[in-house]
C-alpha atoms as a PDB file:
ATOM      1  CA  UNK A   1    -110.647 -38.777-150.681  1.00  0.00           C
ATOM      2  CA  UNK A   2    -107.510 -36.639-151.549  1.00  0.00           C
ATOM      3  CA  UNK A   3    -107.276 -34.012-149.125  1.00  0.00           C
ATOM      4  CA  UNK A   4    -103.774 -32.861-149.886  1.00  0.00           C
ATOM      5  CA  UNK A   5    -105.045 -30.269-152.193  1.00  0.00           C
ATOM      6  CA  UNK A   6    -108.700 -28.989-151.871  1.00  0.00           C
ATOM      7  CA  UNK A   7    -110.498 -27.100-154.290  1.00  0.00           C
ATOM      8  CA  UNK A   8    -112.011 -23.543-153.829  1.00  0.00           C
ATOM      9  CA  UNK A   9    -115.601 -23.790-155.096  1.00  0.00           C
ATOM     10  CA  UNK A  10    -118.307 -21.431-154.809  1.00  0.00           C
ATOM     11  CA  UNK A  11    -122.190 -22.469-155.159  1.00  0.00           C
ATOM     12  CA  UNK A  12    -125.092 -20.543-154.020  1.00  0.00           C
ATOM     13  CA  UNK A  13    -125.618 -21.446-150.051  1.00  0.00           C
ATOM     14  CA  UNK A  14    -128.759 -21.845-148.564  1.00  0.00           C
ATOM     15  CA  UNK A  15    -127.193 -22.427-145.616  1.00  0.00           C
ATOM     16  CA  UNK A  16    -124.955 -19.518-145.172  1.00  0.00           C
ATOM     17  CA  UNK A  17    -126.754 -16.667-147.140  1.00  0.00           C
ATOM     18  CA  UNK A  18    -130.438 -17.363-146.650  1.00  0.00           C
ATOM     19  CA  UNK A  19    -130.178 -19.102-143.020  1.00  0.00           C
ATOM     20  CA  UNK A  20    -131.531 -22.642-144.078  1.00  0.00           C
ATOM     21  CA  UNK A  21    -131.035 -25.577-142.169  1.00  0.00           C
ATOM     22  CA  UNK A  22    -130.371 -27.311-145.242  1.00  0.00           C
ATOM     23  CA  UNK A  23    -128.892 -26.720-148.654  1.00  0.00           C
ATOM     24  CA  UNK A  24    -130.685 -26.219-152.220  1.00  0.00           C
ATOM     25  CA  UNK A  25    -130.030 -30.180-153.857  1.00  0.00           C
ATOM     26  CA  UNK A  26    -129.457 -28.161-157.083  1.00  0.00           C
ATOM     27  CA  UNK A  27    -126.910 -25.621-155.552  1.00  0.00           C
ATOM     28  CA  UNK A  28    -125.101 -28.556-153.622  1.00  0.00           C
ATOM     29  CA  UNK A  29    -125.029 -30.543-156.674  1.00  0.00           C
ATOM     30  CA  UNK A  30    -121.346 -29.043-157.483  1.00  0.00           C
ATOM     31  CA  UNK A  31    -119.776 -30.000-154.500  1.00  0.00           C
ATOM     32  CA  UNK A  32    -121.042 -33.637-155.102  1.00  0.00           C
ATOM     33  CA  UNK A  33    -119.788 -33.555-158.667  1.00  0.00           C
ATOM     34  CA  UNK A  34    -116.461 -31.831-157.903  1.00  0.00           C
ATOM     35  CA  UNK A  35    -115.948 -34.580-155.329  1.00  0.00           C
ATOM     36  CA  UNK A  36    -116.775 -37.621-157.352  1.00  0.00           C
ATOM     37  CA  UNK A  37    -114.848 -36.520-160.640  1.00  0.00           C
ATOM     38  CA  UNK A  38    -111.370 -35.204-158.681  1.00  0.00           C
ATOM     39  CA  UNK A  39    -111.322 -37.426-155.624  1.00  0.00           C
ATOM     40  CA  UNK A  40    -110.694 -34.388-153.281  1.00  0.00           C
ATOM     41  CA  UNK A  41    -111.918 -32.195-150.932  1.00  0.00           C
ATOM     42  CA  UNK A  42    -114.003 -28.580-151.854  1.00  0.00           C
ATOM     43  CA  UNK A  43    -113.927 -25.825-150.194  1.00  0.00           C
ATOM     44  CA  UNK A  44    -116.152 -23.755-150.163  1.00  0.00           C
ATOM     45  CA  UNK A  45    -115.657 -19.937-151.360  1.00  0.00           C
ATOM     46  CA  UNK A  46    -117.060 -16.970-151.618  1.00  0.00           C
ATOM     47  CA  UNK A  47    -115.591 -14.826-154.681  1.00  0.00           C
ATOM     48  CA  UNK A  48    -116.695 -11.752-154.129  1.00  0.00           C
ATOM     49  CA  UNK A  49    -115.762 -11.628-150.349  1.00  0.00           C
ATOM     50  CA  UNK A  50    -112.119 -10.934-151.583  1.00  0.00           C
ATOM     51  CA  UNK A  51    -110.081  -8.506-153.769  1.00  0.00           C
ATOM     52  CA  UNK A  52    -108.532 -10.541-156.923  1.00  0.00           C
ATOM     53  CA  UNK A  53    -104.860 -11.063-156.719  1.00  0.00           C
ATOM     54  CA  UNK A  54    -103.733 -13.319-160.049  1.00  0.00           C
ATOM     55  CA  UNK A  55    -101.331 -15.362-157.901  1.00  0.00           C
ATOM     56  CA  UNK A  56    -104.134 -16.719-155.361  1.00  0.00           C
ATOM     57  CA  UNK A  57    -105.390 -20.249-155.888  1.00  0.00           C
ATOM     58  CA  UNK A  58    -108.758 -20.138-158.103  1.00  0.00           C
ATOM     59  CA  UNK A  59    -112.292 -20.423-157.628  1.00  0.00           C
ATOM     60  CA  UNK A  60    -114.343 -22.381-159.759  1.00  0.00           C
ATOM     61  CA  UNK A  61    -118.198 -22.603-160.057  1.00  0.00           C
ATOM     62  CA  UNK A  62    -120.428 -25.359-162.067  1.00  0.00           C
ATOM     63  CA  UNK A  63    -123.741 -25.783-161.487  1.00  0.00           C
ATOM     64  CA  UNK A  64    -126.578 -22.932-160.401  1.00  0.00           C
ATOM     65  CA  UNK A  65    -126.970 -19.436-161.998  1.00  0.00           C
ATOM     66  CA  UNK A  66    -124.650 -17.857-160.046  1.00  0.00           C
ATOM     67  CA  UNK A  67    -122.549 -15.903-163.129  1.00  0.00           C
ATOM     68  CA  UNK A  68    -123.272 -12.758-160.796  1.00  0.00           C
ATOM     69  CA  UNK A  69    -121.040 -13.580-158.110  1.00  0.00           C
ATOM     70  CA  UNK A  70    -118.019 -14.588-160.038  1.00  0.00           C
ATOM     71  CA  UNK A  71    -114.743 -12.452-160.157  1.00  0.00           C
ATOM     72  CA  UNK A  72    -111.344 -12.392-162.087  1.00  0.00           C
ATOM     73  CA  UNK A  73    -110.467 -14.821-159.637  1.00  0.00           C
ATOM     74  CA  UNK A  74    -112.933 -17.512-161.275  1.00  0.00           C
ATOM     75  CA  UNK A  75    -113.114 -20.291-163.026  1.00  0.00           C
ATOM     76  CA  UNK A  76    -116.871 -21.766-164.617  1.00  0.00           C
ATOM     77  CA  UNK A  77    -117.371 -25.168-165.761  1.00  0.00           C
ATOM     78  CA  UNK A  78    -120.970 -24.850-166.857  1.00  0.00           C
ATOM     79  CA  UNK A  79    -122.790 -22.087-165.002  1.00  0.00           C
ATOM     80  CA  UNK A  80    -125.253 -19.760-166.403  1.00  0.00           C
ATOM     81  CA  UNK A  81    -126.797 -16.516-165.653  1.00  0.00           C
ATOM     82  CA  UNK A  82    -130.302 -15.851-163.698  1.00  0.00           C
ATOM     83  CA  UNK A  83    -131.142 -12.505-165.434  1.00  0.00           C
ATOM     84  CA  UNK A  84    -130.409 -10.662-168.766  1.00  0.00           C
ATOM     85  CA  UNK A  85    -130.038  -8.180-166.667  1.00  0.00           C
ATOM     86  CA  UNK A  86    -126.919  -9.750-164.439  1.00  0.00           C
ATOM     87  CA  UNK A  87    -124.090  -7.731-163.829  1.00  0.00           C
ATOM     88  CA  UNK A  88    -121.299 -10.578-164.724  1.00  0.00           C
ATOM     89  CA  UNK A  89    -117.382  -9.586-164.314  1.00  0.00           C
ATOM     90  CA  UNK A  90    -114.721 -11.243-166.578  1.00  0.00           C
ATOM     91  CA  UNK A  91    -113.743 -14.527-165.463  1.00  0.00           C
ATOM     92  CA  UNK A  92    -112.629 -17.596-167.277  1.00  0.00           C
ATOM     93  CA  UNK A  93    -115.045 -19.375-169.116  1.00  0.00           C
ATOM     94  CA  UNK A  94    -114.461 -22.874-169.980  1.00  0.00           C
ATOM     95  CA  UNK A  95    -118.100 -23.944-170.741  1.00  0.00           C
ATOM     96  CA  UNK A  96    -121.433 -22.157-169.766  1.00  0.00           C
ATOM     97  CA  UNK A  97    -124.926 -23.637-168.881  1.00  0.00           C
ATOM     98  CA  UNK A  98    -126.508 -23.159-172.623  1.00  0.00           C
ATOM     99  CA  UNK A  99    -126.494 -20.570-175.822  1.00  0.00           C
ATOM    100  CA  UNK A 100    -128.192 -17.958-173.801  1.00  0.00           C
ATOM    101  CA  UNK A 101    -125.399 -17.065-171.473  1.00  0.00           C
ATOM    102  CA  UNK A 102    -122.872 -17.295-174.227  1.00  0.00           C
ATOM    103  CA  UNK A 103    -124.383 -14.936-176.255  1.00  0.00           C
ATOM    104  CA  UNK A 104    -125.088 -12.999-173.208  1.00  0.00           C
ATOM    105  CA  UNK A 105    -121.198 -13.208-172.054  1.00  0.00           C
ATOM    106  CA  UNK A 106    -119.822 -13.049-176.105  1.00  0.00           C
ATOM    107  CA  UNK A 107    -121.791  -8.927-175.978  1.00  0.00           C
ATOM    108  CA  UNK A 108    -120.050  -8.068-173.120  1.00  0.00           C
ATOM    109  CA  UNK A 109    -116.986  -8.759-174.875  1.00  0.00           C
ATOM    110  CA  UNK A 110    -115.550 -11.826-172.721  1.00  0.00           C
ATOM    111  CA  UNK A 111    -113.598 -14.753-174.196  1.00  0.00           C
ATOM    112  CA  UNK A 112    -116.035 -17.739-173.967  1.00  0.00           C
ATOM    113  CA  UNK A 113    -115.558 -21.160-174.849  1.00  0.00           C
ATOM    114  CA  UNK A 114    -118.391 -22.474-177.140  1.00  0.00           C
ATOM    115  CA  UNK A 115    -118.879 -25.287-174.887  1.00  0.00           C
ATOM    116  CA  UNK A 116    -122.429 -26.282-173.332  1.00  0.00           C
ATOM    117  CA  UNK A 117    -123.872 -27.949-170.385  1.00  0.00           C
ATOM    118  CA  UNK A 118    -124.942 -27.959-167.277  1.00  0.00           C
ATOM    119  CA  UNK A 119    -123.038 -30.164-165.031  1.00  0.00           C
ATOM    120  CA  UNK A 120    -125.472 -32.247-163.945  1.00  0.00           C
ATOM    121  CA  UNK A 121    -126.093 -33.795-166.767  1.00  0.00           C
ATOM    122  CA  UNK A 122    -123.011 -35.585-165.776  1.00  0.00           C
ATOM    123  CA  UNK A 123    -124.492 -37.693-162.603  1.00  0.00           C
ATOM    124  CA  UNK A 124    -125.478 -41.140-164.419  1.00  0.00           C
ATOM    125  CA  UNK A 125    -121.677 -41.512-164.529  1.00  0.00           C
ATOM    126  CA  UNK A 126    -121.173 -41.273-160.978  1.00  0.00           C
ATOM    127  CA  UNK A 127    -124.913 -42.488-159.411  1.00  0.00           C
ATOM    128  CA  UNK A 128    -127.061 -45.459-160.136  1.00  0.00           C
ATOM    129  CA  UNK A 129    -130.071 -45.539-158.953  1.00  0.00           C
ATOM    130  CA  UNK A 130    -131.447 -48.618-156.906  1.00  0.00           C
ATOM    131  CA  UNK A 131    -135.209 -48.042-156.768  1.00  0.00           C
ATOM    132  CA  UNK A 132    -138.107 -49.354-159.195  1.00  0.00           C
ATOM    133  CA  UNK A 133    -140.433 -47.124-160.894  1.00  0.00           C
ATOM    134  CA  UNK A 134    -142.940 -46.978-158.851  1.00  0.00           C
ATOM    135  CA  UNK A 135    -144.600 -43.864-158.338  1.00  0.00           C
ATOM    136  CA  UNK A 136    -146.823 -42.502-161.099  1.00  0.00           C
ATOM    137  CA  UNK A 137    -145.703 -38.677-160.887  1.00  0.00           C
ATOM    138  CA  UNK A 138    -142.886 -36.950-159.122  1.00  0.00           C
ATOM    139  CA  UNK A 139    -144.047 -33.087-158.295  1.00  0.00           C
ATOM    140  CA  UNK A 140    -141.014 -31.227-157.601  1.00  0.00           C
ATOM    141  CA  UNK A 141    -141.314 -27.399-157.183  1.00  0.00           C
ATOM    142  CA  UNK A 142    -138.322 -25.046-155.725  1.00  0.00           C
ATOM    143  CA  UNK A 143    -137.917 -25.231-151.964  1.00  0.00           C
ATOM    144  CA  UNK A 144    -139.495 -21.758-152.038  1.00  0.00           C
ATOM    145  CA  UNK A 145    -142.920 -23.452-153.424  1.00  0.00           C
ATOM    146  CA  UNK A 146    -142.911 -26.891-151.548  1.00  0.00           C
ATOM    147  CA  UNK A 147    -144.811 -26.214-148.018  1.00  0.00           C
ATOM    148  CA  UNK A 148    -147.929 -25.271-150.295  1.00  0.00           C
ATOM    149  CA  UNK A 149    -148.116 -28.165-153.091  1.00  0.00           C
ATOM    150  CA  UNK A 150    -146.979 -30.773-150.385  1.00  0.00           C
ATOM    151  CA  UNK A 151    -150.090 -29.816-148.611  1.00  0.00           C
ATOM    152  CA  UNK A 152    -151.970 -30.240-151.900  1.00  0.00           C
ATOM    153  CA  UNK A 153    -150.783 -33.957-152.339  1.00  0.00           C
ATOM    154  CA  UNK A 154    -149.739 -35.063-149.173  1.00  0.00           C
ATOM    155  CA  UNK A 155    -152.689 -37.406-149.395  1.00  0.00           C
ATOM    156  CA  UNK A 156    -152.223 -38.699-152.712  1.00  0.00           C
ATOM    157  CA  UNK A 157    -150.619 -42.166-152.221  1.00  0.00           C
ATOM    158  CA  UNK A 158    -149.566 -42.062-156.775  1.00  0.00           C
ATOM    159  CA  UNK A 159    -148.203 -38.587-156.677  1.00  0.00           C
ATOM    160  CA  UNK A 160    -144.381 -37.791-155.176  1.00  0.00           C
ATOM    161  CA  UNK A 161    -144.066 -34.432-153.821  1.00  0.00           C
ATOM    162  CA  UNK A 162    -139.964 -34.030-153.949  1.00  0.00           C
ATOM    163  CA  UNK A 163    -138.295 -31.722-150.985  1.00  0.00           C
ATOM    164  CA  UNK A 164    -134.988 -30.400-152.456  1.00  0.00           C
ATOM    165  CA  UNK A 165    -134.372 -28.405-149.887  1.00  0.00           C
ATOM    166  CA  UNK A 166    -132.112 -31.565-148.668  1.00  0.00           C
ATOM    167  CA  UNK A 167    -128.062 -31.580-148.704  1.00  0.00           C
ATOM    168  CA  UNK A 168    -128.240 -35.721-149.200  1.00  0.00           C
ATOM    169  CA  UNK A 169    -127.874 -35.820-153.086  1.00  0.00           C
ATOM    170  CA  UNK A 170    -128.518 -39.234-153.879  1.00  0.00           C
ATOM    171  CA  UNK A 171    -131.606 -39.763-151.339  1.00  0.00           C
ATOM    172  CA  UNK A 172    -133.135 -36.806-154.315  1.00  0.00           C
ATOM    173  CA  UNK A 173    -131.902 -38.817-157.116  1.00  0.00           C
ATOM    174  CA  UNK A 174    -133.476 -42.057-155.599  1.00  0.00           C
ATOM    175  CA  UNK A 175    -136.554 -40.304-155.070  1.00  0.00           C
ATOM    176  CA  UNK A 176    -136.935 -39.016-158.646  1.00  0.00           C
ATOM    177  CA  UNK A 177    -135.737 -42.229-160.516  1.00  0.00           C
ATOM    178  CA  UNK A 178    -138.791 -43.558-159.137  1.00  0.00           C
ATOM    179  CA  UNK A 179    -141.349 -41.752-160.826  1.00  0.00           C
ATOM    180  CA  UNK A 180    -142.382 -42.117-163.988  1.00  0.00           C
ATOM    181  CA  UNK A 181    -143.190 -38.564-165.288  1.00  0.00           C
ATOM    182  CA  UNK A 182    -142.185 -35.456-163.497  1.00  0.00           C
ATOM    183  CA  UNK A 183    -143.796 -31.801-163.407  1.00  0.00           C
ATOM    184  CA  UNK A 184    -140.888 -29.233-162.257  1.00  0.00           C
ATOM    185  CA  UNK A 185    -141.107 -25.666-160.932  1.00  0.00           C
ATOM    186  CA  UNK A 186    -136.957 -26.077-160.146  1.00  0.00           C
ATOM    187  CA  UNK A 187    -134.724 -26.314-162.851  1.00  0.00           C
ATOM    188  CA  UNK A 188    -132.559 -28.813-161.632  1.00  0.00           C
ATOM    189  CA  UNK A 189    -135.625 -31.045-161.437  1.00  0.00           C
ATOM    190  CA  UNK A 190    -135.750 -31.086-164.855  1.00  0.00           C
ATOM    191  CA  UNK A 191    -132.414 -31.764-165.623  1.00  0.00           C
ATOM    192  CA  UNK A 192    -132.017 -34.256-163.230  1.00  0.00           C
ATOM    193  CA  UNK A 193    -135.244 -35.759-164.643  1.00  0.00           C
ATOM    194  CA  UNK A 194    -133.770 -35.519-168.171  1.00  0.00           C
ATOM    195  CA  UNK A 195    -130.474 -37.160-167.794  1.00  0.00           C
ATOM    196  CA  UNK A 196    -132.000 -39.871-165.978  1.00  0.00           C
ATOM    197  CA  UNK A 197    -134.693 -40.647-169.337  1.00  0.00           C
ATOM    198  CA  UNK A 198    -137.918 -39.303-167.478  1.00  0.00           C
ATOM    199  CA  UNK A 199    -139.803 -37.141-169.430  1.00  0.00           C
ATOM    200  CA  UNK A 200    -140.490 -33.888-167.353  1.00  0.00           C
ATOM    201  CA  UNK A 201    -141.841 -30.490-168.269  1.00  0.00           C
ATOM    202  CA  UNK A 202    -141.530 -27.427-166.703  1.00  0.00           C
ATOM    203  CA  UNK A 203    -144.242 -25.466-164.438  1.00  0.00           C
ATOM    204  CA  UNK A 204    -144.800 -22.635-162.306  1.00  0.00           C
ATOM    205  CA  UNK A 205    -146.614 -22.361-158.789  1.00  0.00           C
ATOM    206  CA  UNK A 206    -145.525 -18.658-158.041  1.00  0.00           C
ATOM    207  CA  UNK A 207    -143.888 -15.657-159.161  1.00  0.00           C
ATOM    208  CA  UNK A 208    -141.182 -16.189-155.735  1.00  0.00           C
ATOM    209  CA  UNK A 209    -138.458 -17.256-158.326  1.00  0.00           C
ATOM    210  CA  UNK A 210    -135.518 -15.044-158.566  1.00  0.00           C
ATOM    211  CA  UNK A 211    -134.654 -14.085-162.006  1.00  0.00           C
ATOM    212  CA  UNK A 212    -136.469 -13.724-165.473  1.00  0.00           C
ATOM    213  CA  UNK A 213    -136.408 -17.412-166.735  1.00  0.00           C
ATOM    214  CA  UNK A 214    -133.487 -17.193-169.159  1.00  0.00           C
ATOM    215  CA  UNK A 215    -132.201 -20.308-167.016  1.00  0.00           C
ATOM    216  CA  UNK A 216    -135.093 -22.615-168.091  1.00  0.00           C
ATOM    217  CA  UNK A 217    -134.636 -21.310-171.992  1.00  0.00           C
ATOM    218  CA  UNK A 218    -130.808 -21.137-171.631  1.00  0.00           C
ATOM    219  CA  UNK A 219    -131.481 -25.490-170.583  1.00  0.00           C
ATOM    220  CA  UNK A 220    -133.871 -26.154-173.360  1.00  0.00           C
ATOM    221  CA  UNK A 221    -131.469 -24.430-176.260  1.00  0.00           C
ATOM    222  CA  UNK A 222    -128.343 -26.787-174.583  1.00  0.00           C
ATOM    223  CA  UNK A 223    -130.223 -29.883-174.996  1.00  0.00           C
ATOM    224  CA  UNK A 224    -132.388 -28.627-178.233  1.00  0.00           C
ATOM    225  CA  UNK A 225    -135.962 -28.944-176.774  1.00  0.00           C
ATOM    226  CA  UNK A 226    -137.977 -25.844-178.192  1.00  0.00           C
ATOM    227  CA  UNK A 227    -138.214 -23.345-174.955  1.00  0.00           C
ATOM    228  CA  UNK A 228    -141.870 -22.476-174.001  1.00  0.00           C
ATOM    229  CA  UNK A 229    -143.902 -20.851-171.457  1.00  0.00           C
ATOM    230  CA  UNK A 230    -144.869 -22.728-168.825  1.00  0.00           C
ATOM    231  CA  UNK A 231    -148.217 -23.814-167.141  1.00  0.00           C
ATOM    232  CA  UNK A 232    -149.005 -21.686-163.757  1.00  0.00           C
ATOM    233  CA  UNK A 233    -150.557 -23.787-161.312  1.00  0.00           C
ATOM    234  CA  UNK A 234    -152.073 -21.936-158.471  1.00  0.00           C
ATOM    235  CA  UNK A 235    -154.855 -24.416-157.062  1.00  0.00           C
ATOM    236  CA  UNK A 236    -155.143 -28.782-157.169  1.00  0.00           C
ATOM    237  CA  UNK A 237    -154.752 -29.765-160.360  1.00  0.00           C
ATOM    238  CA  UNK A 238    -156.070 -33.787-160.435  1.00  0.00           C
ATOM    239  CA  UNK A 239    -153.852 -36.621-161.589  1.00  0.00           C
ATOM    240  CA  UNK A 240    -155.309 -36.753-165.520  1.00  0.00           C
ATOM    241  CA  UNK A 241    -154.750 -32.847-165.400  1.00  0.00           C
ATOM    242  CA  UNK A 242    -151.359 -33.196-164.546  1.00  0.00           C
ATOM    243  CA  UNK A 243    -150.458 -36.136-166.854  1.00  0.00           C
ATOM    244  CA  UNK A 244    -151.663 -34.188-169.717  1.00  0.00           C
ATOM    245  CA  UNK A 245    -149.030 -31.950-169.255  1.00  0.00           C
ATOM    246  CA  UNK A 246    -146.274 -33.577-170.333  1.00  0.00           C
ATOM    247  CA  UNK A 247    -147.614 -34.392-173.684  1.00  0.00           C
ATOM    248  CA  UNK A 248    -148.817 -30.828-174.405  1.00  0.00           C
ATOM    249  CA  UNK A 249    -144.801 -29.853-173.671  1.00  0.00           C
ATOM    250  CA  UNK A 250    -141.787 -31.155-174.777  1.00  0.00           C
ATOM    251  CA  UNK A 251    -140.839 -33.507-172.348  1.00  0.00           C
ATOM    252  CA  UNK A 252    -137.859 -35.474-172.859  1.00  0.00           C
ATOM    253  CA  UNK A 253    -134.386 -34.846-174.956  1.00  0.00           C
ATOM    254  CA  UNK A 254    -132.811 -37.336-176.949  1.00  0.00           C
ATOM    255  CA  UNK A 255    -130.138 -38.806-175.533  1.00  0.00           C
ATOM    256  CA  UNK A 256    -127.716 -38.184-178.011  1.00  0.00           C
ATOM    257  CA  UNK A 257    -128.133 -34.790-177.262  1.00  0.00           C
ATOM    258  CA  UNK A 258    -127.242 -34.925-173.740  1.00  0.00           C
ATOM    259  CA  UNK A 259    -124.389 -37.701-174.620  1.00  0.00           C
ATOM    260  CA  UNK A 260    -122.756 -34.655-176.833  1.00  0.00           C
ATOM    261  CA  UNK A 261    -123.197 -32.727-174.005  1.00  0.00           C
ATOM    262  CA  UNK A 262    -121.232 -34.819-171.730  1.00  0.00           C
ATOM    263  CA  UNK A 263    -118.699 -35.358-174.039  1.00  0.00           C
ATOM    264  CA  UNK A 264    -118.201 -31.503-174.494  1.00  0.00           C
ATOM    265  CA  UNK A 265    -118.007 -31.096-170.721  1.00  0.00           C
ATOM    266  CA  UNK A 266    -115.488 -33.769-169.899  1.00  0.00           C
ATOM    267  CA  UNK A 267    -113.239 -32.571-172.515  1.00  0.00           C
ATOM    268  CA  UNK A 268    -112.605 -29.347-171.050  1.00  0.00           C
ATOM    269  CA  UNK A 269    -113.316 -30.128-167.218  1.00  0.00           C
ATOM    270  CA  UNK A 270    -110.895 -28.993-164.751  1.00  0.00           C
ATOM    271  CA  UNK A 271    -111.155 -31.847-162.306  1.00  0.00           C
ATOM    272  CA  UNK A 272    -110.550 -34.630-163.983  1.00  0.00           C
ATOM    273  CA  UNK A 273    -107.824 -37.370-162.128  1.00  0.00           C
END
């Protein structure tokens, strides 16, 4: 890897703001993407921890809804916001997550490109995974939701219960390539779900989520699945239950969707050899 010149990035830390041992897989999903599409080292950076001077080397941010913390001295490749209610300074915009944080960014007056995605869409180009389809349902809720619905299925030798509180990227990819349907409280399980073909809907286990849910509806629009509420699950739900889910929701986006996507991405990405 080319260490010579190492890029600033910011993504939202576990580790250093919320004391985790671990970080969030769909937080530390742009270091592993910045990595495999530049060949070098990231950094990471903290925007808002210094005062913007235009001759300082940039910051860039990709995946998470972390639009909040960026500064003058940023550049996004994808991100998106958390809340309509975000305070977002001007930064430089070369894609966003979805149409809801354009239009969000466009009213405040800042020069957006019209270019959509979330980065992670991008990982079937860079990781293969090795396992078999195996496991009947993946359950993967935010790290803030896990203790509880592991408990729930822990026994349950067809149902997957997916820790993403985990920094090891692919070990989370190999776990969700083998299931073949997957319920999703975190939003990165569903795109990581998505772009790998398996049809996965969205849920709810708790109201611990920071944010208003523009993220999951800012997703949908990107990849043109209708948005919709999703189920709240606060007690076992069995197996037939569960499955039922995913055809009462849309499930799965065409690919051509997400392959337009990709190509939109790429064509403006900023770390490309």
């Amino acid at each position: 890897m080319n260490s010579s010149r190492n890029i600033n990035l910011f993504w939202w830390s576990s580790v250093k703001f919320e004391g985790k041992s671990q970080e969030n897989f769909g937080d530390i999903l742009s270091r592993y993407l910045v990595e495999k599409i530049s060949g070098k080292q990231v950094v990471w950076k903290n925007p808002m921890k210094r005062r913007w001077n235009p001759f300082r080397k940039k910051i860039y941010t990709t995946t998470g809804s972390i639009l909040k913390h960026v500064s003058k001295d940023c550049i996004v490749w994808g991100s998106g916001i958390i809340s309509r209610n975000d305070e977002v300074q001007e930064a430089e915009f070369l894609a966003v997550r979805g149409p809801e944080t354009y239009k969000f960014l466009k009213e405040k007056g800042y020069d957006v490109n019209e270019v959509f995605g979330d980065p992670a869409i991008l990982l079937p180009g860079f990781y293969k995974p090795k396992g078999k389809k195996e496991i009947s349902l993946g359950i993967i809720p935010h790290y803030v939701d896990y203790n509880v619905v592991n408990e729930w299925y822990s026994d349950n030798k067809n149902i997957e219960v997916i820790d993403l509180l985990n920094d090891d990227v692919e070990s989370v990819i190999e776990q969700i390539s083998k299931c073949k349907e997957v319920i999703s409280s975190s939003l990165h399980g569903l795109i990581v779900s998505h772009t790998y073909g398996i049809p996965a809907v969205w849920i709810q286990f708790s109201q611990k989520l920071s944010g208003d849910n523009i993220k999951f509806a800012d997703y949908f629009k990107s990849v043109k699945l209708k948005p919709y509420n999703p189920e709240f699950i606060d007690k076992v739900k069995n197996e037939e239950e569960l499955h039922e889910l995913i055809t009462k929701y849309p499930s799965l986006p065409k690919e051509i969707d997400i392959d337009d996507l990709r190509i939109g991405l790429m064509k403006v990405c900023p770390f490309k050899q």
